[in-house]
C-alpha atoms as a PDB file:
ATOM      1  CA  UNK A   1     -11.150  -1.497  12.181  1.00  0.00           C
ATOM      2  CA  UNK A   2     -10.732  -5.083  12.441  1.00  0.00           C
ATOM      3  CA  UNK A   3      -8.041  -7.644  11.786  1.00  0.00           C
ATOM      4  CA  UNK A   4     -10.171  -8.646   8.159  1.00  0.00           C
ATOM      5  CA  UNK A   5      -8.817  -5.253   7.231  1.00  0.00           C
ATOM      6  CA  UNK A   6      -5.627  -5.166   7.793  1.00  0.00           C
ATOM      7  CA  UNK A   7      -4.610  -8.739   6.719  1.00  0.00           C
ATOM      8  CA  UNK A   8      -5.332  -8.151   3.169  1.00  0.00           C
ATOM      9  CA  UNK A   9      -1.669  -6.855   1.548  1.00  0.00           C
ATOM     10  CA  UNK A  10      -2.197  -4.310  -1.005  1.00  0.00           C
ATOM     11  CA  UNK A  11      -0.543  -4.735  -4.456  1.00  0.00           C
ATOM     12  CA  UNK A  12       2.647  -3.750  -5.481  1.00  0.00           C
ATOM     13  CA  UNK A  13       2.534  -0.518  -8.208  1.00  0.00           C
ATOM     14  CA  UNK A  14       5.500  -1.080 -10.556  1.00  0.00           C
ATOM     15  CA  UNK A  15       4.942  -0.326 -14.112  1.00  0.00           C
ATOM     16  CA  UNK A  16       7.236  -2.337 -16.786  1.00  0.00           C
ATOM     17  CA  UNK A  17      10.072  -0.043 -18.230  1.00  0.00           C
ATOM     18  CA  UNK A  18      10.532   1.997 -15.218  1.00  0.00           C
ATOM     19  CA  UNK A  19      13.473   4.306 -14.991  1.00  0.00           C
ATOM     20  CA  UNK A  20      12.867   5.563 -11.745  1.00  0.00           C
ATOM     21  CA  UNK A  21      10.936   3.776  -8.429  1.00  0.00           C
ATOM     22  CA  UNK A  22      10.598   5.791  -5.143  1.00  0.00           C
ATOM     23  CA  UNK A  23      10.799   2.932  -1.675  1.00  0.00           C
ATOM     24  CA  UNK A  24       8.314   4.554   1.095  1.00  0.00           C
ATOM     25  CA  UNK A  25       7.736   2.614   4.277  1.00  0.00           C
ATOM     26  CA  UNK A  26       4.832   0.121   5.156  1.00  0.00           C
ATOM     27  CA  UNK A  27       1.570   1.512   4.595  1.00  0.00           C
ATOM     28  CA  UNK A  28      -0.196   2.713   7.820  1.00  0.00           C
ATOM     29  CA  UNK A  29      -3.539   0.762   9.101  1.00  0.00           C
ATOM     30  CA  UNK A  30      -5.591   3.790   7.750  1.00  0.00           C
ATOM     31  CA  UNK A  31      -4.195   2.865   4.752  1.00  0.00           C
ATOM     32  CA  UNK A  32      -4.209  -1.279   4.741  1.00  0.00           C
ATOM     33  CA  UNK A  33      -8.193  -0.278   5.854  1.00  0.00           C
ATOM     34  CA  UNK A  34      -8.833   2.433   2.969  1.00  0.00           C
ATOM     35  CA  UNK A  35      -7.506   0.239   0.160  1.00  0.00           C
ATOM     36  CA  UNK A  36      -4.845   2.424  -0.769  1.00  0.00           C
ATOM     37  CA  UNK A  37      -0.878   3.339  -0.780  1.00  0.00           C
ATOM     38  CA  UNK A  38      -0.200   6.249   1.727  1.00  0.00           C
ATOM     39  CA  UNK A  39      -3.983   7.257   2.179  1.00  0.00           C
ATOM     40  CA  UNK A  40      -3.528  10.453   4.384  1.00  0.00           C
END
């Protein structure tokens, strides 16, 4: 992995009109590099 793929923050997921919204922590470097939320 290199520092290109971590730097780039992922998106926030909040849909309009939502009743409920679960906080996690940070995403992991697997998952900054894999694209995704929580990838493991």
């Amino acid at each position: 992995m290199n520092d290109d793929d971590t730097s780039k923050p992922l998106r926030d997921l909040v849909a309009p009109d939502l009743a409920l919204l679960f906080v996690g922590i940070n995403p992991s470097l697997r998952s900054a590099e894999a694209g995704h939320h929580f990838a493991r």
